[in-house]
Protein backbone atom coordinates (compact mmCIF):
# COMPACT_ATOMS: atom_id res chain seq x y z
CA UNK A 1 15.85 -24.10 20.76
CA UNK A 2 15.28 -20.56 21.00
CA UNK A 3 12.85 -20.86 17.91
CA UNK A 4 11.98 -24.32 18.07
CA UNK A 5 11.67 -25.57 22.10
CA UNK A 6 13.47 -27.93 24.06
CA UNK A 7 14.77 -30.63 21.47
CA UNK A 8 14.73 -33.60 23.86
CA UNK A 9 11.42 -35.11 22.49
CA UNK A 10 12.42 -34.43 18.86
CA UNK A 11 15.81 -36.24 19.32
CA UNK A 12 14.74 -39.43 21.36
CA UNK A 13 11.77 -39.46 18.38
CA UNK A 14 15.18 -40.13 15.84
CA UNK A 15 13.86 -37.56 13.50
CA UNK A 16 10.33 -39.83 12.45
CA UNK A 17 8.45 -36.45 13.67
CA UNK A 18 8.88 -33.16 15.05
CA UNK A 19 7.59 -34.16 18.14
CA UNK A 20 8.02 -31.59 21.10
CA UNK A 21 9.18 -28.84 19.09
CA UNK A 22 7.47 -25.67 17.13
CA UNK A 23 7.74 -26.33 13.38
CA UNK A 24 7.56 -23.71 11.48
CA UNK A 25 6.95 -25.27 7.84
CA UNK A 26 3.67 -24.44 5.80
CA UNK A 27 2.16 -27.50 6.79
CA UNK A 28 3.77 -28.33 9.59
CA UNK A 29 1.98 -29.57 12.79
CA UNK A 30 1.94 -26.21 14.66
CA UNK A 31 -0.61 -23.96 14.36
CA UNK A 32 -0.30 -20.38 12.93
CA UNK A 33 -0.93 -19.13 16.44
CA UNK A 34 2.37 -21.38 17.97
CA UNK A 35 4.37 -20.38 15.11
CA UNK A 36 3.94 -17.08 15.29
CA UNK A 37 3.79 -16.45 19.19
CA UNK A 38 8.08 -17.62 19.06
CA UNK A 39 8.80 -15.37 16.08
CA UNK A 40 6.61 -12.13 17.66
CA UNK A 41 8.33 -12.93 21.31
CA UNK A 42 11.39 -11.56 19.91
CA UNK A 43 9.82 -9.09 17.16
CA UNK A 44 7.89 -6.91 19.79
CA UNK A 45 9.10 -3.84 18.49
CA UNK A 46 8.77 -3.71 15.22
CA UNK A 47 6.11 -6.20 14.81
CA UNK A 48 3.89 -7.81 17.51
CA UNK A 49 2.35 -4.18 18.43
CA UNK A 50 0.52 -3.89 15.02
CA UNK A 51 0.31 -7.39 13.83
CA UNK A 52 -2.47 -8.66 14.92
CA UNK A 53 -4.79 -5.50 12.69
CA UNK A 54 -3.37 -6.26 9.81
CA UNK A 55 -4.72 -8.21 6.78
CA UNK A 56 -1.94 -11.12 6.33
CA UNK A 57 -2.73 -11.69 10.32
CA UNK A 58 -6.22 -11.67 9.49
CA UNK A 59 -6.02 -14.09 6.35
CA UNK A 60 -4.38 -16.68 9.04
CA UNK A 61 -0.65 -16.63 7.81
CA UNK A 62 2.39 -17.08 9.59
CA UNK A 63 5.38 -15.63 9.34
CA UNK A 64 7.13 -18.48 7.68
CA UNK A 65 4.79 -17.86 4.74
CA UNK A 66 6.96 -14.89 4.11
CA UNK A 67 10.14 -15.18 5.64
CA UNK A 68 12.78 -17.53 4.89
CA UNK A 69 14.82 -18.09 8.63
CA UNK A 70 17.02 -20.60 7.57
CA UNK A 71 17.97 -18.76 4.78
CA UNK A 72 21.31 -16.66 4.70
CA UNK A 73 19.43 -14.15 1.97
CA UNK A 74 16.06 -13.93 3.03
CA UNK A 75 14.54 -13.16 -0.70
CA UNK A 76 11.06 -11.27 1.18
CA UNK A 77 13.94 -8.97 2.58
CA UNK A 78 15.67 -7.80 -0.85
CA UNK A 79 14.48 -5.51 -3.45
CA UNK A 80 15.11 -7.46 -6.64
CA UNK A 81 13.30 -10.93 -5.02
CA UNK A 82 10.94 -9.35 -2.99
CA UNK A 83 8.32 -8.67 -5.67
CA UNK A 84 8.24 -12.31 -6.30
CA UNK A 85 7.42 -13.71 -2.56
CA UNK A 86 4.64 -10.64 -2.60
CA UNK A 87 3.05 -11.98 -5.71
CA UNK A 88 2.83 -15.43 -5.39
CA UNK A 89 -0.70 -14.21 -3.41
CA UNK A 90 -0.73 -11.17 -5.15
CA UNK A 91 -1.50 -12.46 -8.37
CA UNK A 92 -3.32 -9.18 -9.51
CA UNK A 93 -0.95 -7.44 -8.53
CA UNK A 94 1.68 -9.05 -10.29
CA UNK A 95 0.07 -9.56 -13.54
CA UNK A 96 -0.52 -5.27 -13.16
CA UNK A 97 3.47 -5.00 -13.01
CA UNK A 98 3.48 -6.32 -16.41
CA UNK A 99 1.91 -3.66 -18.35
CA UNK A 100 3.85 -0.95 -19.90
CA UNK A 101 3.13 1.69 -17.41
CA UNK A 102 4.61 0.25 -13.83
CA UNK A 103 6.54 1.18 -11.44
CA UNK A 104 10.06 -0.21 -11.47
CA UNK A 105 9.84 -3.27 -8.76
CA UNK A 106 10.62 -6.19 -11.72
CA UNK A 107 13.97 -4.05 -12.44
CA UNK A 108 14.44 -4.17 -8.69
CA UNK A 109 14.88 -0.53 -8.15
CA UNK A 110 11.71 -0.58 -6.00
CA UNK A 111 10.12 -3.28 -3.59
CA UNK A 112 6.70 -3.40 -2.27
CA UNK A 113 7.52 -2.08 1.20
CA UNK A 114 8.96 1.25 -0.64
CA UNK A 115 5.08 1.43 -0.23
CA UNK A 116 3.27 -0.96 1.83
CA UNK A 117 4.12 -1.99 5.33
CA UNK A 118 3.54 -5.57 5.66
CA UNK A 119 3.43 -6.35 9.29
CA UNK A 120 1.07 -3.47 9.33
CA UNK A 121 0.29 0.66 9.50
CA UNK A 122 -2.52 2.81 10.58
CA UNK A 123 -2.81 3.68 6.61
CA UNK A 124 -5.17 2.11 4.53
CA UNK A 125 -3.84 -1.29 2.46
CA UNK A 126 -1.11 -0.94 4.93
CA UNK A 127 0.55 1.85 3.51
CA UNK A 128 3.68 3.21 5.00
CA UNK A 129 1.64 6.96 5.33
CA UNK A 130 -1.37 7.36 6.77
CA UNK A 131 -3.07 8.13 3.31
CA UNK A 132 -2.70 7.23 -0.53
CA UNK A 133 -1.36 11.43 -1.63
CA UNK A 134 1.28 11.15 1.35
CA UNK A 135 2.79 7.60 0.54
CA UNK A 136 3.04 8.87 -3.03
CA UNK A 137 4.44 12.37 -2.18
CA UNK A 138 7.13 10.70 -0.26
CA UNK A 139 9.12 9.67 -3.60
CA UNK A 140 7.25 12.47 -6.04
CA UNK A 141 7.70 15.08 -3.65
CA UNK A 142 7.16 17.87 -6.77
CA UNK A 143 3.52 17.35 -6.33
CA UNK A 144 2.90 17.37 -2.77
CA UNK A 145 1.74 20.96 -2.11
CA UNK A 146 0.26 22.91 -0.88
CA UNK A 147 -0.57 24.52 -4.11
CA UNK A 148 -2.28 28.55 -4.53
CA UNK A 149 -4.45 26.51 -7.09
CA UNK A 150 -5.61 23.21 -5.87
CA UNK A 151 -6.91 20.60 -7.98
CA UNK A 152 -9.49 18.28 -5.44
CA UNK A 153 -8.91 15.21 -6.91
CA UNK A 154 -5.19 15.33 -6.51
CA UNK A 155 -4.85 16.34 -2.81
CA UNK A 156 -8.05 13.61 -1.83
CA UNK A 157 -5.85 11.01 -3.28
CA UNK A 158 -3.34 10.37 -6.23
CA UNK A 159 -5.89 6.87 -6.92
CA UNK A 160 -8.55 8.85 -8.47
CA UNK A 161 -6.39 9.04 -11.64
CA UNK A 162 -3.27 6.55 -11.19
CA UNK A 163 -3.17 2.95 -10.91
CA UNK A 164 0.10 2.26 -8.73
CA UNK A 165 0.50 -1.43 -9.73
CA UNK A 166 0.51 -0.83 -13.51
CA UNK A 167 -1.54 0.50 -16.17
CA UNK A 168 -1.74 0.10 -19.82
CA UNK A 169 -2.44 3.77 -20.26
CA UNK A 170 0.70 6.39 -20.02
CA UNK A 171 1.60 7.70 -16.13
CA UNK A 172 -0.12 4.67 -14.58
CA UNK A 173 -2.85 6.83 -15.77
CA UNK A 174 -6.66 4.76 -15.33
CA UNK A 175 -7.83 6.30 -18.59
CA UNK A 176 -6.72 8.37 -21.19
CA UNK A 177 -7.67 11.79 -21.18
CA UNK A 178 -10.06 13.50 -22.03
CA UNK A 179 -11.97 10.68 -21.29
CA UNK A 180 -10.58 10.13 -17.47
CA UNK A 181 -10.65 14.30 -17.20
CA UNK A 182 -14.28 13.51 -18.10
CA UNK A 183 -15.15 11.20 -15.29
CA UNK A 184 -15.70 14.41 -13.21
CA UNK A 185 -15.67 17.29 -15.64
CA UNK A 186 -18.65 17.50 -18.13
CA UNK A 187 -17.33 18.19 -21.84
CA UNK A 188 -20.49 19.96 -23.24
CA UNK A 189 -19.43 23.53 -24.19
CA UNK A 190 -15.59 23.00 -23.89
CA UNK A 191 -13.17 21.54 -26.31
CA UNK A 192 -12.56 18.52 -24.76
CA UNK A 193 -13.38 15.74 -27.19
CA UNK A 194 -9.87 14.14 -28.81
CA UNK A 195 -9.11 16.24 -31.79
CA UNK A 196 -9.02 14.59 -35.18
CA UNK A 197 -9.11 16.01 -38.79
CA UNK A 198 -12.44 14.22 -39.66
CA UNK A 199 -13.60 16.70 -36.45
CA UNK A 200 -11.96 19.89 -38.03
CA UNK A 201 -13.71 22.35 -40.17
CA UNK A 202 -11.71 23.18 -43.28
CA UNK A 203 -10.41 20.01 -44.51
CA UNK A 204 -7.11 19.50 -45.43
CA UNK A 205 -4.17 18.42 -43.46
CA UNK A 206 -4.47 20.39 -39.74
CA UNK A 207 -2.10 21.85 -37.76
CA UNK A 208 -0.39 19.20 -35.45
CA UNK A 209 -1.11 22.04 -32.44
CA UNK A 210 -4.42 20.69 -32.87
CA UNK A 211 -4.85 17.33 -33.72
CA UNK A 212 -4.78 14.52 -30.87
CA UNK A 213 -4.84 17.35 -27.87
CA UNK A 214 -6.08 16.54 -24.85
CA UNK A 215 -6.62 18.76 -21.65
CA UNK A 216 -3.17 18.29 -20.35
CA UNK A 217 -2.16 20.04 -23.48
CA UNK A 218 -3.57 23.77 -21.86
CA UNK A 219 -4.25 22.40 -18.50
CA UNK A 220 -0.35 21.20 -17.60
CA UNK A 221 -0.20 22.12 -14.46
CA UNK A 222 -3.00 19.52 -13.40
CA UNK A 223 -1.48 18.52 -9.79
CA UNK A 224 -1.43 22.33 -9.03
CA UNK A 225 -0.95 25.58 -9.84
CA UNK A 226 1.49 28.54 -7.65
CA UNK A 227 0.77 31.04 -10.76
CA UNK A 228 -1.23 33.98 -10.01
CA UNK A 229 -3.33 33.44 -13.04
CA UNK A 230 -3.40 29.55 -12.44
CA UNK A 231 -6.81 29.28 -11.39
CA UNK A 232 -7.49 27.21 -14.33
CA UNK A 233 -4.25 24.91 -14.22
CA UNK A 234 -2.85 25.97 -16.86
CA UNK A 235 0.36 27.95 -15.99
């Protein structure tokens, strides 16, 4: 009755409806609003103050849509079934985890609130941080910064080259490079096309130094540079 109401209506009904009583199933005769005005009475502190600006409050769902109360496990609350719950709206999403680049949520080392923060943040996509760089830099801290050499894209946000969700490219990389190095840096008059031995003077087989480089192979340090001579990333 805590969750539900007073039961007396519901029993003297003999079970043909809920009658009285707040029920909490997807299609179930109480609104969103009822449903979740009993589960955010209790939740006030780590819920109810940010609920109501996120999107799964705006998109109308309830918190039965999620969570499992009845449950002893609730699978939106464990890493290795969480993914699943997530992704049966975030189809996308899902489908993304699938390619070979992903992040490690369908071997259940991760979950999607290592990241996100469902019942809401002040971040954008309701990220844990307050930006994409610092939600990443929490786990891959080795690229956090601040760096003597900066590179712009990297510090503005780590989704100007990576897809999170998955990516058919290496290192949830977008593109491969040159060609995503190339979405901001012009190639005439630097060596930046893919390297090939139809592209080599000479003929003959070429040195494997040279074939199939790509920027990353002078520019390594491409998150940042502390080297005195890094201006150019590349020590």
């Amino acid at each position: 009755e805590a969750c539900h109401g007073p039961g007396d209506a519901h029993a003297k009904a003999r079970g043909k409806e809920p009658a009285g009583i707040v029920d909490f199933s997807h299609k179930g005769i109480s609104g969103v609003a009822e449903q979740n005005g009993k589960c955010l009475g209790c939740h006030q502190t780590n819920t109810a103050h940010v609920w109501g600006t996120t999107a799964h409050a705006a998109a109308g769902l309830s918190c039965a849509d999620c969570h499992s109360a009845h449950s002893a496990v609730d699978p939106v609350r464990q890493v290795a079934t969480q993914p699943e719950v997530c992704s049966g709206c975030h189809e996308a999403q899902r489908s993304n985890l699938f390619k070979p680049s992903h992040h490690p949520l369908r071997e259940g080392k991760m979950a999607c609130t290592s990241c996100h923060a469902a019942h809401g943040s002040n971040g954008p996509s309701s990220l844990l941080k307050e930006s994409v760089t610092e939600t990443c830099t929490t786990c891959h801290a080795e690229y956090r910064g601040p760096f003597l050499w900066e590179h712009q894209p990297v510090g503005e946000d780590c989704g100007n080259c990576h897809d999170p969700h998955g990516s058919v490219q290496p290192s949830l990389l977008k593109a491969r490079v040159p060609f995503l190095c190339q979405q901001c840096h012009e190639g005439q008059g630097h060596p930046s096309a893919p390297m090939t031995p139809q592209g080599l003077p000479g003929g003959g087989m070429p040195s494997q130094f040279l074939v199939g480089s790509g920027c990353v192979n002078c520019h390594s340090q491409i998150h940042g540079s502390n080297h005195p001579s890094g201006r150019a990333l590349m020590r």
